[in-house]
N, C-alpha and C. Protein backbone atom coordinates (compact mmCIF):
# COMPACT_ATOMS: atom_id res chain seq x y z
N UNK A 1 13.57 -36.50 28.53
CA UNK A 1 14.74 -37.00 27.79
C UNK A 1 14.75 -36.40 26.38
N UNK A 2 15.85 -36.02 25.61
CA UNK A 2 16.05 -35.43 24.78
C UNK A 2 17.10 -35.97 24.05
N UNK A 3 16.59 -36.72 22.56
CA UNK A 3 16.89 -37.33 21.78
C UNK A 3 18.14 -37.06 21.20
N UNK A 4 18.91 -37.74 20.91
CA UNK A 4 20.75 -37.19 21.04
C UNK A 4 20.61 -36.10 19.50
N UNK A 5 20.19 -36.68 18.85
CA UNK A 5 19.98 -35.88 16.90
C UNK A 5 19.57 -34.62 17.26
N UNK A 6 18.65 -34.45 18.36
CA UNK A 6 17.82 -33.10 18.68
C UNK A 6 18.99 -31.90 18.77
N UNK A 7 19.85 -32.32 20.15
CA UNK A 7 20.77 -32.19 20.93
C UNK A 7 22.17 -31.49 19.75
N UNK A 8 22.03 -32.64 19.01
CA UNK A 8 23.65 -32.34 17.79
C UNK A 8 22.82 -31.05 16.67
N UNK A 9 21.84 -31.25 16.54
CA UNK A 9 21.36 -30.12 15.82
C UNK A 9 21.65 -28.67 16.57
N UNK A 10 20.96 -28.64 17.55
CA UNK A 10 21.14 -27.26 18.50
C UNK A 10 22.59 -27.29 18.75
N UNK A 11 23.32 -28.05 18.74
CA UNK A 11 24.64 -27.86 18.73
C UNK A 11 25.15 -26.89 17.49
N UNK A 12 24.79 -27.63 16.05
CA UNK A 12 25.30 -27.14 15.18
C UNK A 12 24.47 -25.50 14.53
N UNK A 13 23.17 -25.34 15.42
CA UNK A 13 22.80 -23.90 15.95
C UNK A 13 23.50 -22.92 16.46
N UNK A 14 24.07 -23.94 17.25
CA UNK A 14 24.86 -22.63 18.34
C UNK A 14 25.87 -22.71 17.51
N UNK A 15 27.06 -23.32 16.91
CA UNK A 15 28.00 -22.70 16.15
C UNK A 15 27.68 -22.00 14.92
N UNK A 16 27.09 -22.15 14.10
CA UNK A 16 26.24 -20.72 13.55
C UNK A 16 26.05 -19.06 13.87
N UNK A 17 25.44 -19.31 15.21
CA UNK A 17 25.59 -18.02 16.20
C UNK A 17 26.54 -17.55 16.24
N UNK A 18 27.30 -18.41 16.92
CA UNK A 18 28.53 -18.07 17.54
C UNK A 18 29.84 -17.23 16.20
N UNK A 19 29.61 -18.02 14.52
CA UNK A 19 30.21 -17.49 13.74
C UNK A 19 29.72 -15.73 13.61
N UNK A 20 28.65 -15.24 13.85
CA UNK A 20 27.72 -14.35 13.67
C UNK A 20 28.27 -13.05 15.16
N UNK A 21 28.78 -13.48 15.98
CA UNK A 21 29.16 -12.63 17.39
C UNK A 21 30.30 -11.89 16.94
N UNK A 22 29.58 -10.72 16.96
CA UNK A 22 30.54 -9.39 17.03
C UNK A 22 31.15 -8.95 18.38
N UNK A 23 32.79 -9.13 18.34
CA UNK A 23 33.23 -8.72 19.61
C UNK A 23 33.65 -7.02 19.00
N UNK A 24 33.19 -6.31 19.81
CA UNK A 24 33.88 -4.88 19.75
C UNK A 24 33.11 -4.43 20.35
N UNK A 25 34.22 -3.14 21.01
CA UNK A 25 33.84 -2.02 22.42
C UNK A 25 32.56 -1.58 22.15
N UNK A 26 32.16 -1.00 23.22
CA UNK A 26 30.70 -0.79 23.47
C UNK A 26 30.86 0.15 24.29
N UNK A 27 31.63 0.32 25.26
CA UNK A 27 31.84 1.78 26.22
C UNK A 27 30.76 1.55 26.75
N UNK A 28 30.15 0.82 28.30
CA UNK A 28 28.84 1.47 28.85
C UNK A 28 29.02 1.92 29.65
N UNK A 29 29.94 3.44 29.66
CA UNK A 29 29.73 4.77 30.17
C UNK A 29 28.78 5.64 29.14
N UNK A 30 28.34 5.18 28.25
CA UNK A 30 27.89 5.98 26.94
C UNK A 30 26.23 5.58 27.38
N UNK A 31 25.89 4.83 27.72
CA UNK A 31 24.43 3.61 28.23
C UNK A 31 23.85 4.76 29.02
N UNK A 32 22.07 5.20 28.29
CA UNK A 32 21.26 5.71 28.96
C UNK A 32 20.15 4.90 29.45
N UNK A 33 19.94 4.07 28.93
CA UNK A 33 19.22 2.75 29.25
C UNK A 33 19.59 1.52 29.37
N UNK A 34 19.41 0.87 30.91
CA UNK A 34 20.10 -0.51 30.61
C UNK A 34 18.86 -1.51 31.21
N UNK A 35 18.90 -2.77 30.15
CA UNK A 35 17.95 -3.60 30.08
C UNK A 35 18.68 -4.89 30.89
N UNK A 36 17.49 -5.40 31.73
CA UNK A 36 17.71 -7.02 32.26
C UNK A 36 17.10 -7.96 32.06
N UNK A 37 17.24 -9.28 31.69
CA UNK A 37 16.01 -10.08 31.67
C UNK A 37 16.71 -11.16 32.42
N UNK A 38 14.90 -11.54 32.90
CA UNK A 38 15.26 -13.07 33.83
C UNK A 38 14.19 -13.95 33.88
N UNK A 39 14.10 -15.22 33.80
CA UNK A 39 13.30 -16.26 34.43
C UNK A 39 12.82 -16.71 35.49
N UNK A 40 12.08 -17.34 36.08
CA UNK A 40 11.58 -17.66 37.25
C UNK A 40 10.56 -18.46 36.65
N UNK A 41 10.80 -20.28 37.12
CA UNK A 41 9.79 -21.05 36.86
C UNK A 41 8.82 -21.74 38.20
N UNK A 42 7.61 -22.20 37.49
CA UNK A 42 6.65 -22.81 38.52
C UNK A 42 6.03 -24.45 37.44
N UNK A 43 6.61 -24.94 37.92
CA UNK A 43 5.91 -26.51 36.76
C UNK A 43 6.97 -26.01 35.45
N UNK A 44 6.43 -26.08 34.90
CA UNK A 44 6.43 -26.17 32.97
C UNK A 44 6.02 -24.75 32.73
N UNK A 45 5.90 -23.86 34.09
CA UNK A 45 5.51 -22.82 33.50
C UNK A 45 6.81 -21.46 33.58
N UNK A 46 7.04 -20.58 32.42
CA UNK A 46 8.35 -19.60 32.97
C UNK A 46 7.60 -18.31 32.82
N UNK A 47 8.30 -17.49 33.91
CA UNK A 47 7.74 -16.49 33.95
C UNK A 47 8.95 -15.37 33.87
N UNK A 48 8.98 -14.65 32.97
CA UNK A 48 10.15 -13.87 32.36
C UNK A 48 9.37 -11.98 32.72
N UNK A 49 10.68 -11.88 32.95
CA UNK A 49 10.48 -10.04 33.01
C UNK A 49 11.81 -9.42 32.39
N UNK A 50 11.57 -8.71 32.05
CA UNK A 50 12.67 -7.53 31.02
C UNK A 50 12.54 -5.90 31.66
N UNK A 51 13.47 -5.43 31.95
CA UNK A 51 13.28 -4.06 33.26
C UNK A 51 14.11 -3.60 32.41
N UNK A 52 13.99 -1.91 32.04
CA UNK A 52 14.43 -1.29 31.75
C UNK A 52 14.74 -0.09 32.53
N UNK A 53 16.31 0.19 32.85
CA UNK A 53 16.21 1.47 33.71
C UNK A 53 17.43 2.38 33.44
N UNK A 54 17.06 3.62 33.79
CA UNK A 54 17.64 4.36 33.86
C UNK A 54 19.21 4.31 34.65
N UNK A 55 20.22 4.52 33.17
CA UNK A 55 21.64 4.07 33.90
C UNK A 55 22.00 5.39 35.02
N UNK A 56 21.78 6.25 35.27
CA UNK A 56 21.61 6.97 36.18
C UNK A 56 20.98 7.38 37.42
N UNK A 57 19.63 7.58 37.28
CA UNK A 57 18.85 7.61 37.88
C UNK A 57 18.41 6.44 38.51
N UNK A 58 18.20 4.94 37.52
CA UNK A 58 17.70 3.82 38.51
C UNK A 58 16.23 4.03 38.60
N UNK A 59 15.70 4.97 37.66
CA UNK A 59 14.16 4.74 37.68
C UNK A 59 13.74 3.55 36.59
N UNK A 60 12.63 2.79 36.47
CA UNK A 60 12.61 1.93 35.90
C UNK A 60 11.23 1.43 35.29
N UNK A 61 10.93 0.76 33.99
CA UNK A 61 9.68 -0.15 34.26
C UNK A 61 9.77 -1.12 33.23
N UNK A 62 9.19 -1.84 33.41
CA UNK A 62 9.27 -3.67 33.35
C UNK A 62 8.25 -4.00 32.01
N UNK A 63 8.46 -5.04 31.41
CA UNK A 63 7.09 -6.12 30.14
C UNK A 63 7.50 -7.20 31.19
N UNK A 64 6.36 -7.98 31.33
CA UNK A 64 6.82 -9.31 31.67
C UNK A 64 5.74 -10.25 30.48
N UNK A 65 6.41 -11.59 30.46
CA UNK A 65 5.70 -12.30 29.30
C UNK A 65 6.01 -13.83 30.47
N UNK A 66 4.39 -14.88 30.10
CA UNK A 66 4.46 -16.04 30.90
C UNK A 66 4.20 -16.93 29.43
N UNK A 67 4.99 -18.12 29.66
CA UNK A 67 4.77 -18.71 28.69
C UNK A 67 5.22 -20.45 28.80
N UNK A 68 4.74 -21.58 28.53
CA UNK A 68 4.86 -23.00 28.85
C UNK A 68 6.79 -23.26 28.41
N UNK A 69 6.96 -24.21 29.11
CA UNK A 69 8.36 -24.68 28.99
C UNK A 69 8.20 -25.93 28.87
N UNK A 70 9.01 -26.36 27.66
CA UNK A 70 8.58 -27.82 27.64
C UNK A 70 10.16 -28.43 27.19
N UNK A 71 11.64 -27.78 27.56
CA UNK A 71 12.74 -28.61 26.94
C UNK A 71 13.38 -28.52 28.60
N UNK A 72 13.98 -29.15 28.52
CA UNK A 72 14.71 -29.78 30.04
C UNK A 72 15.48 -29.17 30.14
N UNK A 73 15.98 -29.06 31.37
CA UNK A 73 17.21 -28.06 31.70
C UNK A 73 18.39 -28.97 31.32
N UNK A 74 19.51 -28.55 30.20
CA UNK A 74 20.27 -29.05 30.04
C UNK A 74 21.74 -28.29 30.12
N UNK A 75 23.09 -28.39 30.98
CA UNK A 75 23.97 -26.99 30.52
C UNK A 75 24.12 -27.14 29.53
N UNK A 76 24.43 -25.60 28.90
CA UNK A 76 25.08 -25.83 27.37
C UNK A 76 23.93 -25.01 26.80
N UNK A 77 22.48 -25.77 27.18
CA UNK A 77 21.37 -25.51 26.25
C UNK A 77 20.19 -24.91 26.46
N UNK A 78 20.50 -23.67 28.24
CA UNK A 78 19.68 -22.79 28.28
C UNK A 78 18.51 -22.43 27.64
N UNK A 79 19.19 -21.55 26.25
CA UNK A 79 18.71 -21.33 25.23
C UNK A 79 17.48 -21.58 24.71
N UNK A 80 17.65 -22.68 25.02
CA UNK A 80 15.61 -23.78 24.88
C UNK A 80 14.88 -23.52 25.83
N UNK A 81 15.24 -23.32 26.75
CA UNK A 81 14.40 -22.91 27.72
C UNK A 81 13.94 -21.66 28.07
N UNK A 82 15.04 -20.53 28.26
CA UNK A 82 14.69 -19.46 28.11
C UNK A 82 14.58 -18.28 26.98
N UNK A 83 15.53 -18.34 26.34
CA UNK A 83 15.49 -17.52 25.60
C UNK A 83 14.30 -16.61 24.35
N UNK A 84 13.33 -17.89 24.12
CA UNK A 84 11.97 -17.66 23.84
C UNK A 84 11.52 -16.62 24.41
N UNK A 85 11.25 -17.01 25.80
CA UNK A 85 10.69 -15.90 26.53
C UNK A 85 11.24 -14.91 26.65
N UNK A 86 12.58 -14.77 26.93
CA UNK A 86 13.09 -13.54 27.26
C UNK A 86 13.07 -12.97 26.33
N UNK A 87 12.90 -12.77 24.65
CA UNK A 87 13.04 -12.18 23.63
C UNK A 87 11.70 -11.56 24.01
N UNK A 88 10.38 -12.08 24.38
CA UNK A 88 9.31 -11.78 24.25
C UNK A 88 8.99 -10.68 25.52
N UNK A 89 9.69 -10.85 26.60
CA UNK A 89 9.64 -10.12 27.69
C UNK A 89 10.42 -8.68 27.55
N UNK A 90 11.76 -8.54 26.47
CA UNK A 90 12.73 -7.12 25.99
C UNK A 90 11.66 -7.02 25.10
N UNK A 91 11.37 -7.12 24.46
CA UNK A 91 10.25 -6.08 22.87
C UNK A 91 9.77 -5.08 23.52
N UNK A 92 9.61 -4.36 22.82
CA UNK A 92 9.60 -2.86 23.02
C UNK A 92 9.92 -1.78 24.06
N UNK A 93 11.34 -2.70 24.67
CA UNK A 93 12.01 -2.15 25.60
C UNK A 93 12.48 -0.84 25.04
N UNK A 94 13.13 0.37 25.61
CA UNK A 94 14.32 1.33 25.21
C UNK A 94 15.40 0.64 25.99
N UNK A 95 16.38 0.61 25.40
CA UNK A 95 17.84 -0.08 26.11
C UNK A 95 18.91 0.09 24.94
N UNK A 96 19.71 0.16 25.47
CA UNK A 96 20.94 0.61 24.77
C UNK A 96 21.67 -0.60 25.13
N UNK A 97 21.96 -1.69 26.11
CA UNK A 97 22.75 -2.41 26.38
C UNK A 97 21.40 -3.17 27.14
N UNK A 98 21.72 -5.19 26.69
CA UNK A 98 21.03 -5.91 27.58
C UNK A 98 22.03 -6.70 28.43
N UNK A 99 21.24 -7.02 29.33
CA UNK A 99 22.26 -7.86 30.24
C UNK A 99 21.18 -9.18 30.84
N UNK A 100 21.89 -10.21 30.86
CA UNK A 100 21.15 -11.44 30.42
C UNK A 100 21.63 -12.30 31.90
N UNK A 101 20.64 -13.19 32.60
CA UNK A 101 21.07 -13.95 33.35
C UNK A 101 21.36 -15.31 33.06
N UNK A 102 22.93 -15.50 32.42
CA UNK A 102 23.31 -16.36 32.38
C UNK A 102 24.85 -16.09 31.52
N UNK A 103 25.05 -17.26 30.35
CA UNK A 103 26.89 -16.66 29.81
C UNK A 103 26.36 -16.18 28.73
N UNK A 104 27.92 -15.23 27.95
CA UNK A 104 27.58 -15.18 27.02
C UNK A 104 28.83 -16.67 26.10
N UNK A 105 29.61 -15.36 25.56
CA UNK A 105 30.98 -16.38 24.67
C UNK A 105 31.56 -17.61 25.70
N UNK A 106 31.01 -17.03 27.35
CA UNK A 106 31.94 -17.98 28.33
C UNK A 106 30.86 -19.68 28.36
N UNK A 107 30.99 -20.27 27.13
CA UNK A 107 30.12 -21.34 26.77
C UNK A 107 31.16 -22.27 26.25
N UNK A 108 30.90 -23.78 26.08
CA UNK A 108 31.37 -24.89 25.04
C UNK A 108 31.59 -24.56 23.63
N UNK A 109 30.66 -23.97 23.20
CA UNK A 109 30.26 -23.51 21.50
C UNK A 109 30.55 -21.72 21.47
N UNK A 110 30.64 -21.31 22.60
CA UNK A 110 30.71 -19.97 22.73
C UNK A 110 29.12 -19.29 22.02
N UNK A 111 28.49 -19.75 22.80
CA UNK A 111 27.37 -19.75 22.08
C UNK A 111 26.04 -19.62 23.42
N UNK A 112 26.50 -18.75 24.38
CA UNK A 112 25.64 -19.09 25.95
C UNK A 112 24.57 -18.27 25.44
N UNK A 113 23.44 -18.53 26.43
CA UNK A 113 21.84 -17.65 25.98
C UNK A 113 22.13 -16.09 25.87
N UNK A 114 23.22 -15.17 26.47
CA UNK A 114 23.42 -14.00 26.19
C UNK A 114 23.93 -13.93 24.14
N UNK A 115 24.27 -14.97 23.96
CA UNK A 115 25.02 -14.89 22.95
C UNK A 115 23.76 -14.80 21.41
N UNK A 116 23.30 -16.26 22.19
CA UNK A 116 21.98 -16.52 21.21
C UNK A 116 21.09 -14.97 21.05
N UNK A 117 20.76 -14.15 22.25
CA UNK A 117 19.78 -13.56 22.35
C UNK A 117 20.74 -12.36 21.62
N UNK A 118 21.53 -11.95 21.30
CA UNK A 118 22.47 -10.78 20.87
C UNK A 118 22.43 -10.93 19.66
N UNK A 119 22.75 -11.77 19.13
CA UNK A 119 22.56 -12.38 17.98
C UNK A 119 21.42 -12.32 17.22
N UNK A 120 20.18 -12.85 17.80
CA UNK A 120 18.97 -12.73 17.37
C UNK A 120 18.44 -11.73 16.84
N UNK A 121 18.89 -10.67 18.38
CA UNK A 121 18.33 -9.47 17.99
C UNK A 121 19.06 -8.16 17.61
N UNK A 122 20.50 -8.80 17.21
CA UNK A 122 21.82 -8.16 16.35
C UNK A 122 21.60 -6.85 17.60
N UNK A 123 21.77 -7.35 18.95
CA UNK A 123 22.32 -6.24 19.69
C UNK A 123 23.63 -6.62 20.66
N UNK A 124 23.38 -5.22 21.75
CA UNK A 124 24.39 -5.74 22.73
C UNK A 124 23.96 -6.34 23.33
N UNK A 125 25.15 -6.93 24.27
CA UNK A 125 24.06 -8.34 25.25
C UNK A 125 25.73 -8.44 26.84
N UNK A 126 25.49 -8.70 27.58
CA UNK A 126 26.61 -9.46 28.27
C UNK A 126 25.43 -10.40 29.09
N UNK A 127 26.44 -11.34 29.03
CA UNK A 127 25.69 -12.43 30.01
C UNK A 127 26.45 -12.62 31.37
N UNK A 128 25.51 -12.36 32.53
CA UNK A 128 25.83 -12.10 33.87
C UNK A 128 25.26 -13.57 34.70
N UNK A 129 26.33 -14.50 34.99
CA UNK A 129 26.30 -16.28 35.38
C UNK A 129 26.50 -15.94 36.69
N UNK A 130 25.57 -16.77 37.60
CA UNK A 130 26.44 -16.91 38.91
C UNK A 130 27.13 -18.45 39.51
N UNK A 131 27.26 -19.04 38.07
CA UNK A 131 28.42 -20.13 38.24
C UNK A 131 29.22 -20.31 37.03
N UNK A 132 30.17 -20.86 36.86
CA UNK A 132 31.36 -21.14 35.94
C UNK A 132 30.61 -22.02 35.12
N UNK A 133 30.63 -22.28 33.73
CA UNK A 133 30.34 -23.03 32.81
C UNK A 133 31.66 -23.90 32.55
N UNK A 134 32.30 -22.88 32.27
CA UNK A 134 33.82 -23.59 30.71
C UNK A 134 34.63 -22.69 31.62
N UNK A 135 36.06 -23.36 31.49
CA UNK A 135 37.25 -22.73 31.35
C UNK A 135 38.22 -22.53 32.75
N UNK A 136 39.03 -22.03 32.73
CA UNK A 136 39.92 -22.06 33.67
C UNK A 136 40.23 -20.32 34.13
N UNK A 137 39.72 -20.06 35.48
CA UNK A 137 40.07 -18.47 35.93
C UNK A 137 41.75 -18.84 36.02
N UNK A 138 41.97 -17.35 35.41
CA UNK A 138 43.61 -17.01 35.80
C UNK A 138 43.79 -15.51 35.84
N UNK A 139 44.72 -15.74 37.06
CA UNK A 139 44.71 -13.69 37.69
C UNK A 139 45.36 -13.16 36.33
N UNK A 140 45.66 -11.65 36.57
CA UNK A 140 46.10 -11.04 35.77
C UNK A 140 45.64 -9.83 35.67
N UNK A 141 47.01 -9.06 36.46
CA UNK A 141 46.66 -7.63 36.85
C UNK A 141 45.75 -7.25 38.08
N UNK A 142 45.30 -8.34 38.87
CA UNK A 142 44.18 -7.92 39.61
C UNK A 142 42.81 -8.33 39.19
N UNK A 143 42.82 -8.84 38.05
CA UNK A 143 40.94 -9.23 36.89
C UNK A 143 41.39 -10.79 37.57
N UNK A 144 40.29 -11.41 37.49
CA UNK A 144 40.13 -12.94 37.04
C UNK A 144 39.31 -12.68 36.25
N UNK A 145 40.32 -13.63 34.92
CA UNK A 145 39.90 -13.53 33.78
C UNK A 145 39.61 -15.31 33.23
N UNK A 146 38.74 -15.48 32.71
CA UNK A 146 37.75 -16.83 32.37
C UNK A 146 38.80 -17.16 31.14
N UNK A 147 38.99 -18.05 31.16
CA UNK A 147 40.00 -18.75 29.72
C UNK A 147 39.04 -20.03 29.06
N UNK A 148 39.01 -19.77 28.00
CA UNK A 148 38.52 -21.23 27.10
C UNK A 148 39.18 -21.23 26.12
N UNK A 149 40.22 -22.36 25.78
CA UNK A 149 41.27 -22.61 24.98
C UNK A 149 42.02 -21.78 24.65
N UNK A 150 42.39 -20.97 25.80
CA UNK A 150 43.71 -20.11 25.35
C UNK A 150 42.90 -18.72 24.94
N UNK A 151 41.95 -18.72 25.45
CA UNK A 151 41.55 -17.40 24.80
C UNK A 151 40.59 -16.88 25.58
N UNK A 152 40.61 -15.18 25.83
CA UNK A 152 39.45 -14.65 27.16
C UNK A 152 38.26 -14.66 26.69
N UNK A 153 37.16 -15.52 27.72
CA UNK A 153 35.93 -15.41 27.46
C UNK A 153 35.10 -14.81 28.46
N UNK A 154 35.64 -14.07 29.62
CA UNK A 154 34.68 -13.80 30.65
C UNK A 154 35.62 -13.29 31.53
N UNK A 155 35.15 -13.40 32.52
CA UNK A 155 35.54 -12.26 33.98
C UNK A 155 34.64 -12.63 35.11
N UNK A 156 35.51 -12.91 36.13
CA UNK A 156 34.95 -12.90 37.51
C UNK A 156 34.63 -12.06 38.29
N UNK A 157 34.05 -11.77 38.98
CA UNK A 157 33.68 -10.43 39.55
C UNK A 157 33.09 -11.00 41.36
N UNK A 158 33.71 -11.45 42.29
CA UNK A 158 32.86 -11.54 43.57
C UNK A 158 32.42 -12.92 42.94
N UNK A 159 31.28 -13.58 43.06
CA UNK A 159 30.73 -14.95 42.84
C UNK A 159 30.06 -14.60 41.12
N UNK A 160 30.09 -13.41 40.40
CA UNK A 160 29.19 -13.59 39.77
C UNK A 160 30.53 -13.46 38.02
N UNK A 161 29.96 -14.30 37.04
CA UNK A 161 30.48 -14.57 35.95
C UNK A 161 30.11 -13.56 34.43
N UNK A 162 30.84 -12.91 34.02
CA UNK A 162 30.61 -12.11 33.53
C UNK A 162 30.95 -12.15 31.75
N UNK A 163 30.37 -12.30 31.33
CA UNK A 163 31.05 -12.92 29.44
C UNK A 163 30.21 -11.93 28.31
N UNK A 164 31.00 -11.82 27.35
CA UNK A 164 30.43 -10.75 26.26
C UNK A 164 29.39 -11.98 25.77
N UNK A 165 27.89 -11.17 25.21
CA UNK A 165 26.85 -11.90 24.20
C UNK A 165 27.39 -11.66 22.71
N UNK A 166 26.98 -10.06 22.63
CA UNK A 166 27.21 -9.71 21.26
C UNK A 166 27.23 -8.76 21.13
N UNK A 167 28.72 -7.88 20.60
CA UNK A 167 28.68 -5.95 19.99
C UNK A 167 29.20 -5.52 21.64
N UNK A 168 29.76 -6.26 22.34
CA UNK A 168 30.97 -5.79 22.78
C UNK A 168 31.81 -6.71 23.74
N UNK A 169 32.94 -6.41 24.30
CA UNK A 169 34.00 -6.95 23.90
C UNK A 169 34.37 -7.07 26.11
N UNK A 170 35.53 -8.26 26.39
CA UNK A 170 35.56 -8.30 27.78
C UNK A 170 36.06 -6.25 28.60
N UNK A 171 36.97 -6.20 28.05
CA UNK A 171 36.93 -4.75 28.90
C UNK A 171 35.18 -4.17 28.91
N UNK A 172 34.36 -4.02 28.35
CA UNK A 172 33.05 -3.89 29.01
C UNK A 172 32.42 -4.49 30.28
N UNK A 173 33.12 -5.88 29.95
CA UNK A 173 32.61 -6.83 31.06
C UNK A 173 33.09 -6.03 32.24
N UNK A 174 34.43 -6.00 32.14
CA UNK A 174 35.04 -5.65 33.44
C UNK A 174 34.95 -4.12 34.19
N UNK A 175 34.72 -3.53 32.87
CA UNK A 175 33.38 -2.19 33.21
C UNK A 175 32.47 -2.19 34.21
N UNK A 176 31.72 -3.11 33.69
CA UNK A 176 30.29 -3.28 34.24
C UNK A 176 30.95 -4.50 35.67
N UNK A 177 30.76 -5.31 35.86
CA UNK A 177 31.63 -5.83 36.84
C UNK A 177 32.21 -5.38 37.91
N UNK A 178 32.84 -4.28 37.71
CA UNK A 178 33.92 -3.36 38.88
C UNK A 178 32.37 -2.57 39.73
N UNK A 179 31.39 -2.32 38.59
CA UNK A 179 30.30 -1.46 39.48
C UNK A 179 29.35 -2.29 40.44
N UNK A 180 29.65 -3.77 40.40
CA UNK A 180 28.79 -4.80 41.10
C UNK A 180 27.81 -5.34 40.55
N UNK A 181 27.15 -6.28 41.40
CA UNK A 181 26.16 -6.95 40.13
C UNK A 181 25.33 -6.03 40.09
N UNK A 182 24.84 -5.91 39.30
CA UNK A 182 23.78 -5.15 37.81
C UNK A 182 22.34 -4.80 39.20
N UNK A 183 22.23 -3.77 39.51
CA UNK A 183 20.65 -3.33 39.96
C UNK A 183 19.69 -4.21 39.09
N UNK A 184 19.64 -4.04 37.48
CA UNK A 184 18.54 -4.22 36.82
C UNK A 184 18.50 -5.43 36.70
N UNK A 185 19.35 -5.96 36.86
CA UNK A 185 19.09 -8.11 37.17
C UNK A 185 18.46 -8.46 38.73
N UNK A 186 18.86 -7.49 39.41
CA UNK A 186 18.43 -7.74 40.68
C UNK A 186 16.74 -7.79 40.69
N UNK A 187 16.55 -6.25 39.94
CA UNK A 187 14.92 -6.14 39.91
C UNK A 187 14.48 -6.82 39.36
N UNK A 188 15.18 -7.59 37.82
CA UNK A 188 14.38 -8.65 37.18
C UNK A 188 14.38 -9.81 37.65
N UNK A 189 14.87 -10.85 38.86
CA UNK A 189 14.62 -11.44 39.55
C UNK A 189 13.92 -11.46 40.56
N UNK A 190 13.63 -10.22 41.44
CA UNK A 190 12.40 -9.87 42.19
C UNK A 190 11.13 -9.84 41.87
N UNK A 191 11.29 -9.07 40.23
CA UNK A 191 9.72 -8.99 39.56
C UNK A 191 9.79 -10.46 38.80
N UNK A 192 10.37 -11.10 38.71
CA UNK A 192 10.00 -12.91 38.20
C UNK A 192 9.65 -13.65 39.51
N UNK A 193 10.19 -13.36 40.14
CA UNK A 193 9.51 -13.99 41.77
C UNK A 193 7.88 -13.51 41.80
N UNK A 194 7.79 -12.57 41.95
CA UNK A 194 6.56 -11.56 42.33
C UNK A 194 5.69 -12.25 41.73
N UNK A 195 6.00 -11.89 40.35
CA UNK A 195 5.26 -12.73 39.03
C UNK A 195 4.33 -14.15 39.43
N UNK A 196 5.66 -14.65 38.97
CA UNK A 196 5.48 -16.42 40.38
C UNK A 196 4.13 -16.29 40.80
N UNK A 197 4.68 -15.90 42.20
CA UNK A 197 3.65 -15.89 43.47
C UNK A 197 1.80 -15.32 42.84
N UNK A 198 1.83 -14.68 42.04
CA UNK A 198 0.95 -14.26 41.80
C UNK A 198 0.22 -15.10 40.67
């Protein structure tokens, strides 16, 4: 259980962030390296990997970082849970673009763990959800496009949710999106499994 004061603080965290999110193009046709990170827990324990690979080629290699979890899964507030780790699992990645499993702007506060982690580390980020947080899909042109108060925060793509973190903007999303979900999230969920088991 998590004390409501705790809760309104990290609230007034995430709008902070969120004042701090740079939307603008990013072009990742330009991306020679693209970074993934992901979680995979066992108890209280998370086990995070960060894969870096080649946007071409698809050759690749991985940091993984294990580390205790001790805030509850709450929506909204990811962030506490993972994002620790995953900062610790990208360090001394090469990547030109990260891509994050979960939202970015497509949040309450506009403020999802892609957002936090972009922010942090004043890069790019999209956050790749495979469920709806906020907002209302509406077609247009052929996109389903994610709405939160009148304004685009994301993109649908097949089942998976697609929202800018930080330093670029939804036509990226829908960039990256049209090519399917992300190889390098795929591997960073395989190597957090692996992890796991081991």
């Amino acid at each position: 259980m998590v004390e409501k004061h705790l809760l309104e603080f990290l609230e007034k965290i995430q709008l902070l962030i969120a004042r701090n999110v740079e939307i603008i193009h990013f072009d990742i046709n330009r991306i020679r390296r693209i970074c993934g990170i992901d979680v995979a827990y066992k108890g209280n324990t998370g086990y995070a990997v960060g894969v870096s690979m080649d946007f071409k080629t698809e050759d690749y290699y991985y940091n993984s970082y294990i580390g205790e979890v001790n805030f509850p899964y709450i929506p909204g507030f990811l962030f506490m849970r993972e994002a620790p780790l995953m900062i610790k699992a990208v360090e001394g990645l090469a990547c030109d673009l990260i891509l994050v499993d979960g939202h970015g702007i497509s949040h309450p506060r506009k403020s999802g763990i892609a957002t936090v982690i972009g922010v942090l580390l004043n890069f790019p980020t999209i956050g790749v959800a495979k469920s709806k947080l906020v907002g209302d899909i509406i077609e247009e042109s052929g996109i389903s496009y994610v709405y939160l108060n009148g304004e685009k925060v994301g993109v649908k793509f097949g089942k998976y949710f697609y929202s800018p973190g930080n330093k670029v903007d939804i036509q990226d999303c829908i960039d990256l999106g049209k090519k399917g979900y992300p190889k390098v999230l795929k591997i960073a969920d395989m190597l957090t499994k692996k992890l796991k088991k081991e």
